[in-house]
PDB file of N, CA and C in Angstrom:
ATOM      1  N   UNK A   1     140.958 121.561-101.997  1.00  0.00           N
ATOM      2  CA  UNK A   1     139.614 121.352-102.472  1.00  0.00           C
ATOM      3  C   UNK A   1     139.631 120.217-103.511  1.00  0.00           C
ATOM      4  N   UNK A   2     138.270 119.156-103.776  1.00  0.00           N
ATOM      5  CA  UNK A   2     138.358 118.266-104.426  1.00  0.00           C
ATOM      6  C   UNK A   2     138.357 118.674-105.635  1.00  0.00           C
ATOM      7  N   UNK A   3     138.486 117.501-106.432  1.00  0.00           N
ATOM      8  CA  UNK A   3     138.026 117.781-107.977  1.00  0.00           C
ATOM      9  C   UNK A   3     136.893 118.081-108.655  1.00  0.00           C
ATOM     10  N   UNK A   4     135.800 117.255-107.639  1.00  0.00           N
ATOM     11  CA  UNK A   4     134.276 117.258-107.074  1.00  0.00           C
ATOM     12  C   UNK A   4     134.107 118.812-107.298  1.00  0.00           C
ATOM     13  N   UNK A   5     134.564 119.276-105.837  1.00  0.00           N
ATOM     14  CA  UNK A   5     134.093 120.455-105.203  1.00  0.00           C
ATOM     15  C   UNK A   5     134.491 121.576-106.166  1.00  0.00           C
ATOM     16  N   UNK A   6     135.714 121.239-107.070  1.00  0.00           N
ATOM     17  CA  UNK A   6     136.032 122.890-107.591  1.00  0.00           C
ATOM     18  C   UNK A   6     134.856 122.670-109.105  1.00  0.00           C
ATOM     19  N   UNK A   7     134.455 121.513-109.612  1.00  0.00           N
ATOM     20  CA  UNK A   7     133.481 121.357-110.747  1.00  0.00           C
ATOM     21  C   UNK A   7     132.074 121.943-110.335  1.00  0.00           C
ATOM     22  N   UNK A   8     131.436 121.542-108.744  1.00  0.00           N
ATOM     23  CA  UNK A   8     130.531 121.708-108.111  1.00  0.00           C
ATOM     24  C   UNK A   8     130.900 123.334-108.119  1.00  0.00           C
ATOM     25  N   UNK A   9     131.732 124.025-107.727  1.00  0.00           N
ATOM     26  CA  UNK A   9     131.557 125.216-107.621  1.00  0.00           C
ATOM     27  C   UNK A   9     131.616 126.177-108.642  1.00  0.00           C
ATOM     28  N   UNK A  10     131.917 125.727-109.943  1.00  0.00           N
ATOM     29  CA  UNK A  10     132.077 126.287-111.088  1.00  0.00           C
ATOM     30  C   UNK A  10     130.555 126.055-111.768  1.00  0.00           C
ATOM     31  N   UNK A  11     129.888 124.870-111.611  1.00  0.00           N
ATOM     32  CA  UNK A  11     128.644 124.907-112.116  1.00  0.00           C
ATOM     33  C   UNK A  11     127.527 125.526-111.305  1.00  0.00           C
ATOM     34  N   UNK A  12     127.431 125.784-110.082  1.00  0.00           N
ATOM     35  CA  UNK A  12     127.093 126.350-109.039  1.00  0.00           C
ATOM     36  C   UNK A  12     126.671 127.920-109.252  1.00  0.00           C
ATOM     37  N   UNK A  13     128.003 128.368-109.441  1.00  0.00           N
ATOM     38  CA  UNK A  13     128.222 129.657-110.173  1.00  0.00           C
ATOM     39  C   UNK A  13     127.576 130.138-110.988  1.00  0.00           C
ATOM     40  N   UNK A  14     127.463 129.140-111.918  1.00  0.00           N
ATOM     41  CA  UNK A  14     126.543 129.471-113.319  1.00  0.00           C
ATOM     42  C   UNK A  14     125.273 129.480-113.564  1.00  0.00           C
ATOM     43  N   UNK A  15     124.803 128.408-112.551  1.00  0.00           N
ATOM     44  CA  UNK A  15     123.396 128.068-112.149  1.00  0.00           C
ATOM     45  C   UNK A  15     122.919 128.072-110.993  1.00  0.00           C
ATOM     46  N   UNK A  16     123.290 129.222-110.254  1.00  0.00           N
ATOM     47  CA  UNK A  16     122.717 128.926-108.510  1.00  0.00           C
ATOM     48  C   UNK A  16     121.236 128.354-108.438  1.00  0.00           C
ATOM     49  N   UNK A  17     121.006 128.521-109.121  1.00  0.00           N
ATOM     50  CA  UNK A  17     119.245 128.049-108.907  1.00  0.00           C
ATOM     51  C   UNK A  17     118.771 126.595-109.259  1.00  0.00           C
ATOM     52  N   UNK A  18     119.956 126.043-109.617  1.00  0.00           N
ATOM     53  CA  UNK A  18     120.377 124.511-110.024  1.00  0.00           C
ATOM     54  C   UNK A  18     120.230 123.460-108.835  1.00  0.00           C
ATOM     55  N   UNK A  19     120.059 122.645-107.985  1.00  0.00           N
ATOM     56  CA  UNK A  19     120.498 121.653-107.145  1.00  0.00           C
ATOM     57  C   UNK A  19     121.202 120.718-108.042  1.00  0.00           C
ATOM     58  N   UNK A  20     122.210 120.866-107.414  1.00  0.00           N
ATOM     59  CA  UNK A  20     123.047 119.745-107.669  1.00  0.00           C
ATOM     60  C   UNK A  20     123.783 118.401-107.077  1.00  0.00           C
ATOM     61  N   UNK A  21     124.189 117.403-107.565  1.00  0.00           N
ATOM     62  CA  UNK A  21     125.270 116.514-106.341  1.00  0.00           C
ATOM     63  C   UNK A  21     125.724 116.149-107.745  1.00  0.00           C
ATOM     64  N   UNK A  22     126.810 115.152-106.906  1.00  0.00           N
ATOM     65  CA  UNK A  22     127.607 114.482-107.774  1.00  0.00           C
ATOM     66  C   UNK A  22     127.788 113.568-109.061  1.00  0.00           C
ATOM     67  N   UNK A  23     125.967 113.034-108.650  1.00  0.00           N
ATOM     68  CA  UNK A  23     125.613 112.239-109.627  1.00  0.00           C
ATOM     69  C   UNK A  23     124.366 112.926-111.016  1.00  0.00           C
ATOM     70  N   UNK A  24     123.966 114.534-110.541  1.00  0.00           N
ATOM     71  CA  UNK A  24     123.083 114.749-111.245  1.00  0.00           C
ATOM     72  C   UNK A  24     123.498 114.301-112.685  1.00  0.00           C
ATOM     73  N   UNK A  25     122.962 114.379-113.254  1.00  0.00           N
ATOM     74  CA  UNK A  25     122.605 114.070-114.510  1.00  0.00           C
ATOM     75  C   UNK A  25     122.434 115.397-115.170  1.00  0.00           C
ATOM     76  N   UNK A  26     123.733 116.071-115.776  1.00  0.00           N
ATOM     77  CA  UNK A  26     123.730 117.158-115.918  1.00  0.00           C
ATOM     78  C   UNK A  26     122.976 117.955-117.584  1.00  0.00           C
ATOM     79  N   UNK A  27     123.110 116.645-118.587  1.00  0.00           N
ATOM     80  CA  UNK A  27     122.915 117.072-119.861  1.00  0.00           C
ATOM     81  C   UNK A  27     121.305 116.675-119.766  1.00  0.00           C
ATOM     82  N   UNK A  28     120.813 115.823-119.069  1.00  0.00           N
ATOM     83  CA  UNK A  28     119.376 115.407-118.948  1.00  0.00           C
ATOM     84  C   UNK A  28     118.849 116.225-118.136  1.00  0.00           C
ATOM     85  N   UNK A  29     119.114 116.937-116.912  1.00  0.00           N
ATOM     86  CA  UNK A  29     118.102 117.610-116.485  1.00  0.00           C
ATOM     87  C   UNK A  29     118.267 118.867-117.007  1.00  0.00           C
ATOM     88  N   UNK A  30     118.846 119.188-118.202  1.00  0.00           N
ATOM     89  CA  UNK A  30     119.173 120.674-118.763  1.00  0.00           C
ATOM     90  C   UNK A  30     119.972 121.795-118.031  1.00  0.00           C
ATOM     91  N   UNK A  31     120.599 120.835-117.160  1.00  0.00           N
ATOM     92  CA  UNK A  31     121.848 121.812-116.530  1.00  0.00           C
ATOM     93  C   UNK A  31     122.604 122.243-117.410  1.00  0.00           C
ATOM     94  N   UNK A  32     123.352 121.202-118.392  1.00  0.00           N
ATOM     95  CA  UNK A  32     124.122 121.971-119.597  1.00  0.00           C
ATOM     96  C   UNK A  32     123.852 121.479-120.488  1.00  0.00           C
ATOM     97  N   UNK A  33     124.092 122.685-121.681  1.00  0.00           N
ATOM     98  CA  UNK A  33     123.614 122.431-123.274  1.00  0.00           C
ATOM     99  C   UNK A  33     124.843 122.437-123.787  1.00  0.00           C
ATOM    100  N   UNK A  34     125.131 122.295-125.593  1.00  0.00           N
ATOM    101  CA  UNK A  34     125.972 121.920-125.729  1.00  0.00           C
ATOM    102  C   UNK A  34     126.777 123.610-126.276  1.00  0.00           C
ATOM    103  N   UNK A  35     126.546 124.526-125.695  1.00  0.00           N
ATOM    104  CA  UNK A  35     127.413 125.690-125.709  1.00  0.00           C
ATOM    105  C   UNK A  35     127.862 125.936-124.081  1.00  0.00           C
ATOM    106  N   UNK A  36     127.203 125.321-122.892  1.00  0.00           N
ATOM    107  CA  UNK A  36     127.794 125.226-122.225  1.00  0.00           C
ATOM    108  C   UNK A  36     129.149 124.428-121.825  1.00  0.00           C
ATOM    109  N   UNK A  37     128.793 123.359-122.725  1.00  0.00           N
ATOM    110  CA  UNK A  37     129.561 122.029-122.145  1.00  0.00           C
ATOM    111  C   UNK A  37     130.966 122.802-122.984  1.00  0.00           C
ATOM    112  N   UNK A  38     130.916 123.791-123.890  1.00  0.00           N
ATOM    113  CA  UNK A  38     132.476 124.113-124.254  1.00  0.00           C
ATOM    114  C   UNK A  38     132.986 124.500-123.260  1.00  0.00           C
ATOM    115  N   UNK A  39     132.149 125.574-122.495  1.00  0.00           N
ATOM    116  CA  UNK A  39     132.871 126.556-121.081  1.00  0.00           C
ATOM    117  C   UNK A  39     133.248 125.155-120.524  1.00  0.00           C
ATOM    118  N   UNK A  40     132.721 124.322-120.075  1.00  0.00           N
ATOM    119  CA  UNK A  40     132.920 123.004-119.074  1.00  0.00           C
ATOM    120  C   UNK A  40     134.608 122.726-119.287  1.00  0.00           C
ATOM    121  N   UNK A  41     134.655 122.470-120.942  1.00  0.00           N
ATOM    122  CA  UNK A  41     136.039 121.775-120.984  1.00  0.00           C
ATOM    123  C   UNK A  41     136.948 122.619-121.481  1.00  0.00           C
ATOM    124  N   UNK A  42     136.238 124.340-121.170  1.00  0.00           N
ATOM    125  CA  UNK A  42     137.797 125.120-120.975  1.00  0.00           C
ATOM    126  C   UNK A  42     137.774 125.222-119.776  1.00  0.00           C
ATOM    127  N   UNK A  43     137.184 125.418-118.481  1.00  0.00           N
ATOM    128  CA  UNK A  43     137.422 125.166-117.251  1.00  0.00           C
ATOM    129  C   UNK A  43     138.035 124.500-117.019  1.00  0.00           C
ATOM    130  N   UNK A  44     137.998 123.561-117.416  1.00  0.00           N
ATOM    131  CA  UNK A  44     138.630 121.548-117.407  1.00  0.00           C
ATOM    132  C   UNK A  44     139.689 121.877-117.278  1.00  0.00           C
ATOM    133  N   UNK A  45     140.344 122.060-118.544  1.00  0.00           N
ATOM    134  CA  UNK A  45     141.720 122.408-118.873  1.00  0.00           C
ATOM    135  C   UNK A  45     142.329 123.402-118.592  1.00  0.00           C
ATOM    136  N   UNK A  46     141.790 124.443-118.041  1.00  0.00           N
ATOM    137  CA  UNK A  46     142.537 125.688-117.333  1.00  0.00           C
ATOM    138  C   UNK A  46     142.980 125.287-116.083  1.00  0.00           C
ATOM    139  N   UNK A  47     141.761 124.850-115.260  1.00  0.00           N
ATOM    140  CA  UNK A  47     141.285 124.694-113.941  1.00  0.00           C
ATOM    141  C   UNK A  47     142.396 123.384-113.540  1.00  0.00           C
ATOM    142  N   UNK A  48     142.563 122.391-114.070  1.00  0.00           N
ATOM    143  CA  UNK A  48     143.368 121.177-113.984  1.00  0.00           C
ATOM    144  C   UNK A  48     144.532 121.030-114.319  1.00  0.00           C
ATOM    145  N   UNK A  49     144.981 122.238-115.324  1.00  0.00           N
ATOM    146  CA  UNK A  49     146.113 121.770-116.244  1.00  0.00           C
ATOM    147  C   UNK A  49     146.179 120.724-117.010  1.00  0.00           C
ATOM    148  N   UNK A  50     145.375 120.803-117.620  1.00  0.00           N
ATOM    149  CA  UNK A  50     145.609 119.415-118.726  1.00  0.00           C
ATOM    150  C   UNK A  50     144.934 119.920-119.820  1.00  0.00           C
ATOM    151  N   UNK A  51     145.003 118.696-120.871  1.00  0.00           N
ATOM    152  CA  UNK A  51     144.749 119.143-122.371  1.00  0.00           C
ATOM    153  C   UNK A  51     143.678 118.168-122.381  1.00  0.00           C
ATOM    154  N   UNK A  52     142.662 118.336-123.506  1.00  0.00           N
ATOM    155  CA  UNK A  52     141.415 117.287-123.498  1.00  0.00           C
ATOM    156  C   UNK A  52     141.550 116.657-125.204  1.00  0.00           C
ATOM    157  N   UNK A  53     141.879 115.595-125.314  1.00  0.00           N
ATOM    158  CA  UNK A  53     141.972 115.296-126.463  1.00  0.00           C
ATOM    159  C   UNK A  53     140.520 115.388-127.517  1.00  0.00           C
ATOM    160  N   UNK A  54     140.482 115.096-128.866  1.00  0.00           N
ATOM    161  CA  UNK A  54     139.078 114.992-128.980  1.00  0.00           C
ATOM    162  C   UNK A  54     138.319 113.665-128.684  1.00  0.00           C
ATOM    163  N   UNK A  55     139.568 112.379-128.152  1.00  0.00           N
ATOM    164  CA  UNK A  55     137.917 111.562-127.655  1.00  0.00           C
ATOM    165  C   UNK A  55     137.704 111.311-126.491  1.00  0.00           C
ATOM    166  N   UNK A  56     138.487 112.457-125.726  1.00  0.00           N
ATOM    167  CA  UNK A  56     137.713 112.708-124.683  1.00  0.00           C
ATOM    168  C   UNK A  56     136.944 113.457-124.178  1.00  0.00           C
ATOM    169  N   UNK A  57     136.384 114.357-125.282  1.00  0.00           N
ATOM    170  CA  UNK A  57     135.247 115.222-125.245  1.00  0.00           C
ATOM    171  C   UNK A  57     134.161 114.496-126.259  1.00  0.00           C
ATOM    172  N   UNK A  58     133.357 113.848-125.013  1.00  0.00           N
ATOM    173  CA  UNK A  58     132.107 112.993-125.614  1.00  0.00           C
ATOM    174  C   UNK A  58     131.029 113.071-124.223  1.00  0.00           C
ATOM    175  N   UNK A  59     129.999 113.034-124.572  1.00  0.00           N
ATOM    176  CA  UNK A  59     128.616 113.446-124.020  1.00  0.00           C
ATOM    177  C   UNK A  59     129.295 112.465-122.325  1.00  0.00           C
ATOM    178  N   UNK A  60     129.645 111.058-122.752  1.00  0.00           N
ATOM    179  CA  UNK A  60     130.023 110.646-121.883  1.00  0.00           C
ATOM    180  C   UNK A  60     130.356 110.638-120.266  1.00  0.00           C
ATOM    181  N   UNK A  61     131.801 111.549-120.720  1.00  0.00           N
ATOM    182  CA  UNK A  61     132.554 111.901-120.334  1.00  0.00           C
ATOM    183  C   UNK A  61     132.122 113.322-118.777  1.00  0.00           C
ATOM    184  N   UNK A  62     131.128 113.869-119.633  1.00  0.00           N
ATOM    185  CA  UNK A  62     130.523 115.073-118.939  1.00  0.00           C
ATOM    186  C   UNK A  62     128.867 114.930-118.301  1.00  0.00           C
ATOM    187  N   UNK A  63     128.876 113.493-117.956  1.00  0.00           N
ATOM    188  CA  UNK A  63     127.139 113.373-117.964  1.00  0.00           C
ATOM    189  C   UNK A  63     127.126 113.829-116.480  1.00  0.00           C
ATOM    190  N   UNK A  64     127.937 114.223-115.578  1.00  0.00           N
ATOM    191  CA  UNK A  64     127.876 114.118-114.368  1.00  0.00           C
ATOM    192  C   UNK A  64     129.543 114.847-113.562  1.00  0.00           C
ATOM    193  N   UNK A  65     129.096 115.388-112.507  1.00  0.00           N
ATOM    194  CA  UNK A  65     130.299 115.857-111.790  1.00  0.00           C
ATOM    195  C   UNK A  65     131.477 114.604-111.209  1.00  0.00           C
ATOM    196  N   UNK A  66     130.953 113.440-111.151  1.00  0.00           N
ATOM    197  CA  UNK A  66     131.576 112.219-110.957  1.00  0.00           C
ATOM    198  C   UNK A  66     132.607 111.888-112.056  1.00  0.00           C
ATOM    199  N   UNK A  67     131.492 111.878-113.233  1.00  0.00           N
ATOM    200  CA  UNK A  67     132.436 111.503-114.730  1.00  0.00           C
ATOM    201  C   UNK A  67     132.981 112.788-114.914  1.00  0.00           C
ATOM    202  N   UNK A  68     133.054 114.191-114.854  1.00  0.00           N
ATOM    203  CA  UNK A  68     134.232 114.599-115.191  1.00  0.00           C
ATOM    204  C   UNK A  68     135.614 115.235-114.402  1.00  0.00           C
ATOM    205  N   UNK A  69     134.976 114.902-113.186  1.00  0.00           N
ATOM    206  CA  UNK A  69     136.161 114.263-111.979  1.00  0.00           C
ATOM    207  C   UNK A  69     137.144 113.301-112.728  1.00  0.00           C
ATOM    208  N   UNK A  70     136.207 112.360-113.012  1.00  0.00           N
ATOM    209  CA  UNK A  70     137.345 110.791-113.014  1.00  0.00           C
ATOM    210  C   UNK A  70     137.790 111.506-114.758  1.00  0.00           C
ATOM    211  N   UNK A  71     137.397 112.103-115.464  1.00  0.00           N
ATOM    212  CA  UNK A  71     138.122 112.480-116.647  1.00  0.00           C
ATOM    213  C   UNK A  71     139.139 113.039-116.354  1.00  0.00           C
ATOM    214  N   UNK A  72     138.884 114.086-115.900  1.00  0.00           N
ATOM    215  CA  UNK A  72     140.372 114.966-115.251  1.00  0.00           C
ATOM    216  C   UNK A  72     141.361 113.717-114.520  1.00  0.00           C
ATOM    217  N   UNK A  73     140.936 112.919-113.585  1.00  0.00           N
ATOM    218  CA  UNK A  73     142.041 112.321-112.962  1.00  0.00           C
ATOM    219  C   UNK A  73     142.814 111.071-113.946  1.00  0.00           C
ATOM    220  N   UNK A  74     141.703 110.199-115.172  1.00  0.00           N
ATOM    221  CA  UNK A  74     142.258 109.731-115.968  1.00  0.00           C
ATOM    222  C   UNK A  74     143.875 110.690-117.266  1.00  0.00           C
ATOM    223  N   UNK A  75     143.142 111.494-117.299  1.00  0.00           N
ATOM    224  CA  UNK A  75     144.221 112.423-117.892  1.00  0.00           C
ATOM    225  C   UNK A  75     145.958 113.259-117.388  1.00  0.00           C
ATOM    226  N   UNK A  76     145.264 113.225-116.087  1.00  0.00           N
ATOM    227  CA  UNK A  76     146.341 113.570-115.333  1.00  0.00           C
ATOM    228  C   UNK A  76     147.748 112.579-115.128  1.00  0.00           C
ATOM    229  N   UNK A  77     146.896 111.476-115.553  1.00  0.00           N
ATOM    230  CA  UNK A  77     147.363 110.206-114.831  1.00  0.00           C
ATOM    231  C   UNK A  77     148.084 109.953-116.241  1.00  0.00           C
ATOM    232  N   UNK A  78     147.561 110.418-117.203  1.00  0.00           N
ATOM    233  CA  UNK A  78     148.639 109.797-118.440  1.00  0.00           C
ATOM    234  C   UNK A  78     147.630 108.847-118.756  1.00  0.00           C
ATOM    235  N   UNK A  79     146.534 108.846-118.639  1.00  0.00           N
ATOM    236  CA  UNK A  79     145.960 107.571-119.421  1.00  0.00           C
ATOM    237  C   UNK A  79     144.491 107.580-120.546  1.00  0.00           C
TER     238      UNK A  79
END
């Protein structure tokens, strides 16, 4: 399963009543607030194995299932 698909199915979960894709715009259409976005980046880091430094926990980073795909794969990667 992608990186996509296991984020998509974890937010899914939380919000079935949500439509989502890859590019929603997750902090703007009030998919997540900022007590969600903690669950987000302990998922992150459970779900991936990796550690999230603090500047990579920025609004940024999480605006979208795309951007925190490519976060996880930047991290993985050592970079």
């Amino acid at each position: 399963m992608s990186i996509q698909q296991q984020i998509y199915n974890f937010l899914h979960e939380k919000n079935p009543q949500v439509e989502l894709n890859d590019d929603t715009e997750l902090f703007k259409s009030g998919v997540v607030n900022s007590l969600f976005a903690l669950e987000i980046v302990i998922f992150v880091e459970t779900t991936f194995g990796i550690r999230l430094k603090r500047k990579d926990v920025k609004l940024e980073n999480f605006e979208s299932i795309n951007r925190i795909a490519a976060l996880v794969e930047r991290v993985q990667k050592g970079k």
